[in-house]
N, C-alpha and C. Protein backbone atom coordinates (compact mmCIF):
# COMPACT_ATOMS: atom_id res chain seq x y z
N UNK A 1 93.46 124.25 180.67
CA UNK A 1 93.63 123.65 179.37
C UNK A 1 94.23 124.65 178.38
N UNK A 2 93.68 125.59 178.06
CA UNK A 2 94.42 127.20 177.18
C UNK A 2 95.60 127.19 177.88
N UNK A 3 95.83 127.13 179.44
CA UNK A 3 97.70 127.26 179.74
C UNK A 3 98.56 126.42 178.92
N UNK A 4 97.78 124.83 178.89
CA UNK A 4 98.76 124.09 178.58
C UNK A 4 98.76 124.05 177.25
N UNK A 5 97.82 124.15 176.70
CA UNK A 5 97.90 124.34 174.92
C UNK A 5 98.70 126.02 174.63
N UNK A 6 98.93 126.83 175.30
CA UNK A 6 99.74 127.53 175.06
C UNK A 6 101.34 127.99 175.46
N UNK A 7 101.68 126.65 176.24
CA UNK A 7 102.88 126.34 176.69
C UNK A 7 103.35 125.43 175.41
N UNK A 8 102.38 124.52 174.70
CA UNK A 8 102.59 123.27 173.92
C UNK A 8 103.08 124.33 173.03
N UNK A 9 102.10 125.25 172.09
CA UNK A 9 102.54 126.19 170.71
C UNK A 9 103.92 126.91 171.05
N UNK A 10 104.04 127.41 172.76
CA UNK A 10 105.36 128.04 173.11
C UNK A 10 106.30 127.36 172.28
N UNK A 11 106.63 125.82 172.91
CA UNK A 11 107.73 124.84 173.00
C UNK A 11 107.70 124.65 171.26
N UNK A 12 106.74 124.31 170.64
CA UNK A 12 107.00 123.77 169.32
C UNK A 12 107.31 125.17 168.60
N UNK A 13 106.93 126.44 168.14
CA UNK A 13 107.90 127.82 167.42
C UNK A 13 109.11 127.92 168.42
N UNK A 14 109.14 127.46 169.76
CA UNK A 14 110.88 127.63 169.98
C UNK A 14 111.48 126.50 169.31
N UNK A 15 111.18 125.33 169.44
CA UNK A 15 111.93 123.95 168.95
C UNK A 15 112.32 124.14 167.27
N UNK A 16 110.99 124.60 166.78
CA UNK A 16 111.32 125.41 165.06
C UNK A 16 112.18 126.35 164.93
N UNK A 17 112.22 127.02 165.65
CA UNK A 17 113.56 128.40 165.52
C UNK A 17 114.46 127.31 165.97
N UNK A 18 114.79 126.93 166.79
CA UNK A 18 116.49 126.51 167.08
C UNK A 18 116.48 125.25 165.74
N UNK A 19 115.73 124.53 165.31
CA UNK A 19 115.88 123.52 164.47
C UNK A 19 115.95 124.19 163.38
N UNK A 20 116.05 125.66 163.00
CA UNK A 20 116.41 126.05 161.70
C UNK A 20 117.63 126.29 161.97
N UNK A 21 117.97 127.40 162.77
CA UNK A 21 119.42 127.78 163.23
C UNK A 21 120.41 126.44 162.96
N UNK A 22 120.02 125.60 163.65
CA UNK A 22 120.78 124.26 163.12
C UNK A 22 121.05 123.86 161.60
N UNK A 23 119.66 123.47 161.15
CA UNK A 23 120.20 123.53 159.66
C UNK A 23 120.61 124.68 159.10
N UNK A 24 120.62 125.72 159.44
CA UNK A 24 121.90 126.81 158.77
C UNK A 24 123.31 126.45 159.36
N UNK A 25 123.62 126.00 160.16
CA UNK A 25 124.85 125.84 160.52
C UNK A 25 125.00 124.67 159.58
N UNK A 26 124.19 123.56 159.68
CA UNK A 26 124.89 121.98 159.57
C UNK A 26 125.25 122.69 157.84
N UNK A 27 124.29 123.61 156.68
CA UNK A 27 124.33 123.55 155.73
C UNK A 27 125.24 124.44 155.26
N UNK A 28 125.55 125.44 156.20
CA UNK A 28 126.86 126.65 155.51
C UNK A 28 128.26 125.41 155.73
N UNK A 29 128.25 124.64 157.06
CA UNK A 29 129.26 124.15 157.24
C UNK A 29 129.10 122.90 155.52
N UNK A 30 128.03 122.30 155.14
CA UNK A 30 128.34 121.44 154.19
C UNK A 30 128.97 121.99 152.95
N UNK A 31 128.69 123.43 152.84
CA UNK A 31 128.58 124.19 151.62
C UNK A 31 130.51 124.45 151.76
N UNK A 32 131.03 124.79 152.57
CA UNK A 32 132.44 125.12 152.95
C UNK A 32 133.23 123.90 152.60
N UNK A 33 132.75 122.60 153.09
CA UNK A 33 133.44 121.44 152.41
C UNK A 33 133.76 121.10 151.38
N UNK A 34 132.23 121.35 150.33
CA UNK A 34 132.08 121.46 148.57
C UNK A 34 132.85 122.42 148.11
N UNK A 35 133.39 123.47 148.44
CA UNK A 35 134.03 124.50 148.01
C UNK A 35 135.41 124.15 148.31
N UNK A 36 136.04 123.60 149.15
CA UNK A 36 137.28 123.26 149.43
C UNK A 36 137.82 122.09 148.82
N UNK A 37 136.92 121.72 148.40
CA UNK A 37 137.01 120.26 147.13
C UNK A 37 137.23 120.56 146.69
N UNK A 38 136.09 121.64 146.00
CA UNK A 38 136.19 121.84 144.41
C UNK A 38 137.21 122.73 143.73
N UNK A 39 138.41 123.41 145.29
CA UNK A 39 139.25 123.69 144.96
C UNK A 39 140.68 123.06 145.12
N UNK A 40 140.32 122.07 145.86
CA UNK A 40 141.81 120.91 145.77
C UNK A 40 141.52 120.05 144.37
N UNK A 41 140.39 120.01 143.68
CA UNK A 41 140.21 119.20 142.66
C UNK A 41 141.37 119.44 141.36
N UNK A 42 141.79 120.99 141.48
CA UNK A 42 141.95 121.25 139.92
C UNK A 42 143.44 121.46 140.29
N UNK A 43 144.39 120.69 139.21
CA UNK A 43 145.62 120.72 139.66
C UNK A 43 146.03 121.81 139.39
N UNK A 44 146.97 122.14 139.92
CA UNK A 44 147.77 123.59 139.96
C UNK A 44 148.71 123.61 139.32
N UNK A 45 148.65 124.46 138.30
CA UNK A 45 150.13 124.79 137.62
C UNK A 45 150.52 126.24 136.86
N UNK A 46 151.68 126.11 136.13
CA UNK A 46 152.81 127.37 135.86
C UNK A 46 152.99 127.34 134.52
N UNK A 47 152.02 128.39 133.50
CA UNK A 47 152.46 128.54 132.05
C UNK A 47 152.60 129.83 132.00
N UNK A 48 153.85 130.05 130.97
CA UNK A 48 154.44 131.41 130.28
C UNK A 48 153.75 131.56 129.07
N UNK A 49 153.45 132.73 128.87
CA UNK A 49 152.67 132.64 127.49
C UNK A 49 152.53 134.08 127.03
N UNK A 50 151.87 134.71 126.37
CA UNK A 50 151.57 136.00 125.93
C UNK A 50 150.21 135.82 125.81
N UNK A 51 149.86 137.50 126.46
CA UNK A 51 148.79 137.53 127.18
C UNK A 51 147.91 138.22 125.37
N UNK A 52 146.97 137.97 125.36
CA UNK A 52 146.21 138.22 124.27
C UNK A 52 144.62 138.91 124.96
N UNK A 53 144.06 140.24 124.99
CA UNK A 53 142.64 140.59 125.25
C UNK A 53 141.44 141.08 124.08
N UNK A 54 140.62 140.54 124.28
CA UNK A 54 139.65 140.62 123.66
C UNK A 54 138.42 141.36 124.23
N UNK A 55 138.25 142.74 123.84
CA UNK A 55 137.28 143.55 124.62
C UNK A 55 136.05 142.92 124.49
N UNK A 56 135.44 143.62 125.78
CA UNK A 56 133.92 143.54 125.94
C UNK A 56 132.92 143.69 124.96
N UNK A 57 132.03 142.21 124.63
CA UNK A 57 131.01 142.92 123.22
C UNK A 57 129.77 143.40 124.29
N UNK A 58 129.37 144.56 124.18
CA UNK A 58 127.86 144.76 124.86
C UNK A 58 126.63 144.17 123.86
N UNK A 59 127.04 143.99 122.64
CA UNK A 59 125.81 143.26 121.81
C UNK A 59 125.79 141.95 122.33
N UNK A 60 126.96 141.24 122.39
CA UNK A 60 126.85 139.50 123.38
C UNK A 60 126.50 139.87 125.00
N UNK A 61 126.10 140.88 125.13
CA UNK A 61 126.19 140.90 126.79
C UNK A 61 127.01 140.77 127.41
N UNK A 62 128.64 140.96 127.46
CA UNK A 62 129.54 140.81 127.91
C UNK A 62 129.98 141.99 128.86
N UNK A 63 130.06 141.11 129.89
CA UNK A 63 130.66 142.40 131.01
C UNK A 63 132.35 142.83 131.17
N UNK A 64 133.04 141.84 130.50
CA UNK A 64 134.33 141.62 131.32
C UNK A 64 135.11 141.49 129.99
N UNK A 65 136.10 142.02 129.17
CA UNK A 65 136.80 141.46 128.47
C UNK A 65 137.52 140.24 128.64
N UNK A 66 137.59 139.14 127.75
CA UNK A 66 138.63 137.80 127.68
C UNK A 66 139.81 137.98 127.22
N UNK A 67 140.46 137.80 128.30
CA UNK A 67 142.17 137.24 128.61
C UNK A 67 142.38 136.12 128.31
N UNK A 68 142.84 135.64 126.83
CA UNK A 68 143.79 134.47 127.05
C UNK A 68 145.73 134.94 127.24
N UNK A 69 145.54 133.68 127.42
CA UNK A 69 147.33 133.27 127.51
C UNK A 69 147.53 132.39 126.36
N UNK A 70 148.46 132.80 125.76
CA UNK A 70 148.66 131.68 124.43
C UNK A 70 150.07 131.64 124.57
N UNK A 71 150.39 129.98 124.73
CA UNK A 71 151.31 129.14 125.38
C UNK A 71 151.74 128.59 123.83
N UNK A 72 152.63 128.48 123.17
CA UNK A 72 152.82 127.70 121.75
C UNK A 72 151.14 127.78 121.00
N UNK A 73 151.16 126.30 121.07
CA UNK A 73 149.82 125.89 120.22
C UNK A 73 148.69 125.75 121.09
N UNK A 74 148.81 126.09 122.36
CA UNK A 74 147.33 126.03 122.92
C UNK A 74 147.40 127.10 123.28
N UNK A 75 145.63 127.81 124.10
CA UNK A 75 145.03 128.84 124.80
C UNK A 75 144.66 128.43 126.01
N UNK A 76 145.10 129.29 127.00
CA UNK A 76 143.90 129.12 128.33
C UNK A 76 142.91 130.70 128.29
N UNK A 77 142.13 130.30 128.49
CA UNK A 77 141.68 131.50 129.17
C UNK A 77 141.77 132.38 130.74
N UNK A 78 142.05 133.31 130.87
CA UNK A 78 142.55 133.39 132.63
C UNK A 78 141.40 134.00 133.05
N UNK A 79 140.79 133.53 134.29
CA UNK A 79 140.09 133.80 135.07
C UNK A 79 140.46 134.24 136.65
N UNK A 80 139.61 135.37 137.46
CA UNK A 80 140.10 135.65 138.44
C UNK A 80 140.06 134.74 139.13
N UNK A 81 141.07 134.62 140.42
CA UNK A 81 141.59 133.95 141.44
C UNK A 81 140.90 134.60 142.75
N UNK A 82 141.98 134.28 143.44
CA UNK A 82 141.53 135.06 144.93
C UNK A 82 141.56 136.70 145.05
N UNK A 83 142.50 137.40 144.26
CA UNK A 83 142.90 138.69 144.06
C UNK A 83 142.52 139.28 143.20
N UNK A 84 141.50 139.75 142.71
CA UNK A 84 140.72 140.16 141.79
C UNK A 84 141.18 141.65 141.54
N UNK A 85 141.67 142.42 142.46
CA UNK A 85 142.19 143.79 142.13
C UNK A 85 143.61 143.65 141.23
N UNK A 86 144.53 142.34 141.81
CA UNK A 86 145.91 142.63 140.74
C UNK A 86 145.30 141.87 139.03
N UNK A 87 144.06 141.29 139.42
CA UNK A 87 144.28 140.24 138.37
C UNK A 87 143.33 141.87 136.87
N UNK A 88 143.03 142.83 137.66
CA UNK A 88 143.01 143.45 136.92
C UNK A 88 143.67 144.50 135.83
N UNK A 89 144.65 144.36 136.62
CA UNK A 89 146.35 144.65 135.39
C UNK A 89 146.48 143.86 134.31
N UNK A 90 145.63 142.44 134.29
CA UNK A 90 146.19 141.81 133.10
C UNK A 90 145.91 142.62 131.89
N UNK A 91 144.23 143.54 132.12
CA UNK A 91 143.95 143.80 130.85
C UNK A 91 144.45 144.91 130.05
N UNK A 92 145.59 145.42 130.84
CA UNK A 92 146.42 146.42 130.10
C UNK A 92 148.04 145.61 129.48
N UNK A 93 148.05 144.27 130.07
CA UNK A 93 149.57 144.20 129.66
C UNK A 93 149.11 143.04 127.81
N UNK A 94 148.23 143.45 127.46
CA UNK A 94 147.82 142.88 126.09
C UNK A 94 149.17 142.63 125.49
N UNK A 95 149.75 141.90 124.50
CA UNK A 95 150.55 141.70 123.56
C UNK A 95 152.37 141.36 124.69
N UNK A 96 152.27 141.37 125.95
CA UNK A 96 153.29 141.09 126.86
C UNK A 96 152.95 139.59 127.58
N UNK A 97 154.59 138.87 127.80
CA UNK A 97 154.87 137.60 128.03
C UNK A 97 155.11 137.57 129.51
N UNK A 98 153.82 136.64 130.10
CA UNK A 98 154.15 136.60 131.56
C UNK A 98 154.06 135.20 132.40
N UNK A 99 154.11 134.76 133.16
CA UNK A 99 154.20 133.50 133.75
C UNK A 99 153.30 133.48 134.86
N UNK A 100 152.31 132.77 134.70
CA UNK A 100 150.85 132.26 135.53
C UNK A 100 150.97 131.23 136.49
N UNK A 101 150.42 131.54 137.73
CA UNK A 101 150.24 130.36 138.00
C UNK A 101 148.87 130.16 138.70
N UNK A 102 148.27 129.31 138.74
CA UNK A 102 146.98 128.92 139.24
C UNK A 102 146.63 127.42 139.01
N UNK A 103 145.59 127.14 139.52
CA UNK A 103 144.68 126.24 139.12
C UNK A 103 143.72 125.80 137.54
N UNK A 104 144.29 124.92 136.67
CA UNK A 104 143.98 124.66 135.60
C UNK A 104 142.90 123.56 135.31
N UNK A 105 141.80 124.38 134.80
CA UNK A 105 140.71 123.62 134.83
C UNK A 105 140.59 123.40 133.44
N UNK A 106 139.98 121.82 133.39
CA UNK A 106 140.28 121.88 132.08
C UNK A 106 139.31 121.76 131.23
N UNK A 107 139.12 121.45 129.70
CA UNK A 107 138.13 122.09 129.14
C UNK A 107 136.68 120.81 129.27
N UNK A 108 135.54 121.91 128.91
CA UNK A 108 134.21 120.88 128.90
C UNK A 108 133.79 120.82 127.79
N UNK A 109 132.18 120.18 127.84
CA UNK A 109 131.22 120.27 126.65
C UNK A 109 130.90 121.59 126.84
N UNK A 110 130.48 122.37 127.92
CA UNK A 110 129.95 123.48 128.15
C UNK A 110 131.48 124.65 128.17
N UNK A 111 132.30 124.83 128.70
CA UNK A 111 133.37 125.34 128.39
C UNK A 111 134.63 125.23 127.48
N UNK A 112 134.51 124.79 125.89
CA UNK A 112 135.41 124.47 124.86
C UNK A 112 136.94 124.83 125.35
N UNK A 113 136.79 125.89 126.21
CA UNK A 113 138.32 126.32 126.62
C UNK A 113 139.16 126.17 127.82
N UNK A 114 140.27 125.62 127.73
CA UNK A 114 140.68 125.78 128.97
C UNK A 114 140.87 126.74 129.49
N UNK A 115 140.61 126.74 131.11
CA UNK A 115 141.35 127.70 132.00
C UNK A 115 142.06 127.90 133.56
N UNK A 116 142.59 128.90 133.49
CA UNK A 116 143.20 129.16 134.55
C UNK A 116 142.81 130.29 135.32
N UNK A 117 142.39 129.47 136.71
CA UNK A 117 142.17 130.45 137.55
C UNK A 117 143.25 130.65 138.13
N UNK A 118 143.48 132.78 138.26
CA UNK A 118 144.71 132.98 138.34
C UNK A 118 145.27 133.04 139.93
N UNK A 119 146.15 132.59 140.61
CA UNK A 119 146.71 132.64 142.03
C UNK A 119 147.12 133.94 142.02
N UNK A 120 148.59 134.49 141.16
CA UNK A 120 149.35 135.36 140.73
C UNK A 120 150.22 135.11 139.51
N UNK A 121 150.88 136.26 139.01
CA UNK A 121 151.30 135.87 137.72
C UNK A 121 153.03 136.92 138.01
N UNK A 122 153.56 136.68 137.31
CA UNK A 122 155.54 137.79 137.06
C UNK A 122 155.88 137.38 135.47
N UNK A 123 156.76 138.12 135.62
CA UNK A 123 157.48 138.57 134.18
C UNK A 123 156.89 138.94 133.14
N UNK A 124 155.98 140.18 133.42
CA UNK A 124 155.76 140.64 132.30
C UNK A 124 156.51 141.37 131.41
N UNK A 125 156.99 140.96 130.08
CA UNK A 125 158.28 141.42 129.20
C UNK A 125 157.30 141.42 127.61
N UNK A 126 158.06 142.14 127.11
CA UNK A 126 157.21 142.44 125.27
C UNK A 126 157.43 141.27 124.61
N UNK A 127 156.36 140.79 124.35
CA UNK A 127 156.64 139.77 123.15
C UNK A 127 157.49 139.69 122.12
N UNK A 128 158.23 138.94 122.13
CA UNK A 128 158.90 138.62 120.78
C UNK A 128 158.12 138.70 119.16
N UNK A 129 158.91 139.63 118.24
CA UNK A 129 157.94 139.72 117.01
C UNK A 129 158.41 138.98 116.19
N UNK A 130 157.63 137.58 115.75
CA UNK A 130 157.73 136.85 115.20
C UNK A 130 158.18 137.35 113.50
N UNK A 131 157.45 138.56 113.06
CA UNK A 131 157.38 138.68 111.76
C UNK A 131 158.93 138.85 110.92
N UNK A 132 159.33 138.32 110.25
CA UNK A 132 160.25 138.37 109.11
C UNK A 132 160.20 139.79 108.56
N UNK A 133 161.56 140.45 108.69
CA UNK A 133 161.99 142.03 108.13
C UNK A 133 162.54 141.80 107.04
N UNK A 134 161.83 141.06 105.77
CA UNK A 134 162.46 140.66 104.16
C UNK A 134 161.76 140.22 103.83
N UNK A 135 161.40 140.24 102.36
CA UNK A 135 160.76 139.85 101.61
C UNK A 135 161.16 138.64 100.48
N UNK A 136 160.57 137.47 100.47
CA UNK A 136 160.98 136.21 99.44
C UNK A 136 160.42 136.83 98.37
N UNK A 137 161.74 136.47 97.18
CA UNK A 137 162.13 136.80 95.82
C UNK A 137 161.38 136.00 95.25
N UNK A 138 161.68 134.56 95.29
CA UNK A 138 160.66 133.25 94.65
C UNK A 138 160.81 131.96 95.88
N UNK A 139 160.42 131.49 95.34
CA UNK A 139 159.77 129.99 96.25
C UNK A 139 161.27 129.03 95.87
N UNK A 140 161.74 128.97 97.27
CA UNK A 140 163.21 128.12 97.39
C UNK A 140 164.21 128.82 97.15
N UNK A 141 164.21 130.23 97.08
CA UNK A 141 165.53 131.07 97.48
C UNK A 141 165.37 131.96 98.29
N UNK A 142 166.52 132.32 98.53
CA UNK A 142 166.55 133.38 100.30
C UNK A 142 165.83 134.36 100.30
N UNK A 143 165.70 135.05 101.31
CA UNK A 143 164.81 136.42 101.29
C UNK A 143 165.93 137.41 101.26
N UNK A 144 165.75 138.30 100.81
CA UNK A 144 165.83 140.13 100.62
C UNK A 144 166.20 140.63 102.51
N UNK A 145 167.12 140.85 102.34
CA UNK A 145 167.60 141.20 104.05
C UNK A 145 166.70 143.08 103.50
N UNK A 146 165.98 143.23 104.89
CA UNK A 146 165.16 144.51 104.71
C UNK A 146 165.98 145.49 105.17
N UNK A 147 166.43 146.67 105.44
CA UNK A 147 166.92 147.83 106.19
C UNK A 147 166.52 148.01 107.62
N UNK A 148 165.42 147.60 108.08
CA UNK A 148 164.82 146.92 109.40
C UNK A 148 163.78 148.43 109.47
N UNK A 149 163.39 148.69 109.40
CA UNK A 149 162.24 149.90 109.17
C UNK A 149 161.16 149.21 108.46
């Protein structure tokens, strides 16, 4: 009777070990599906913009300075992609115009901002300086051409 009640406890902790092993497989494999969704979900696309950074506050707890891209009248924010070592050049090319492309997620209740997770990005070139080299005389006549200094 002890043989067979200890053949029975054998069979049921082996049947428990392989019936976990299983649900780790069935559940890494479910987890790989959700992730491959949730990256065909977000359409993919290509904006030029000038890159704008905003350092790290350690009083907000911030680990990572924010990168936007400012495209005309909107912002994305860029987030890393698959390449996390190039996507760390962005935070030196501050105030330079480059062309993104990634996956654009777009904004929430919980995330006000859009963003882009980055694939890869080219053309980084100096921004154009918007500012006017003259000064207006009065309101509805020309400006004062400056010496450009």
């Amino acid at each position: 009777m002890k043989k067979f009640l200890g053949f029975c406890l054998a069979f049921v902790l082996c049947f428990s070990g392989l019936s976990a092993v299983w649900a780790e497989d069935a559940t890494a494999a479910a987890a790989d599906v959700v992730k491959k969704t949730a990256q065909e979900k977000f359409e993919q696309t290509e904006v030029s913009g000038v890159i704008q950074v905003t350092p790290a506050d350690p009083a907000k707890n911030q680990k990572y300075a924010t990168i936007l891209l400012v495209s005309g009248d909107k912002q994305y924010k860029l987030l890393p992609g698959k390449d996390k070592k190039s996507f760390a050049t962005l935070e030196s090319m501050s105030g330079k115009t480059i062309t993104v492309k990634g996956a654009l997620m777009p904004a929430t209740e919980k995330y006000p901002l859009a963003a882009i997770k980055v694939d890869e990005f080219s053309g980084a070139s100096e921004a154009k300086s918007d500012e006017v080299k003259g000064q207006a005389v009065e309101k509805g006549k020309a400006r004062v051409k400056g010496n450009g200094i």
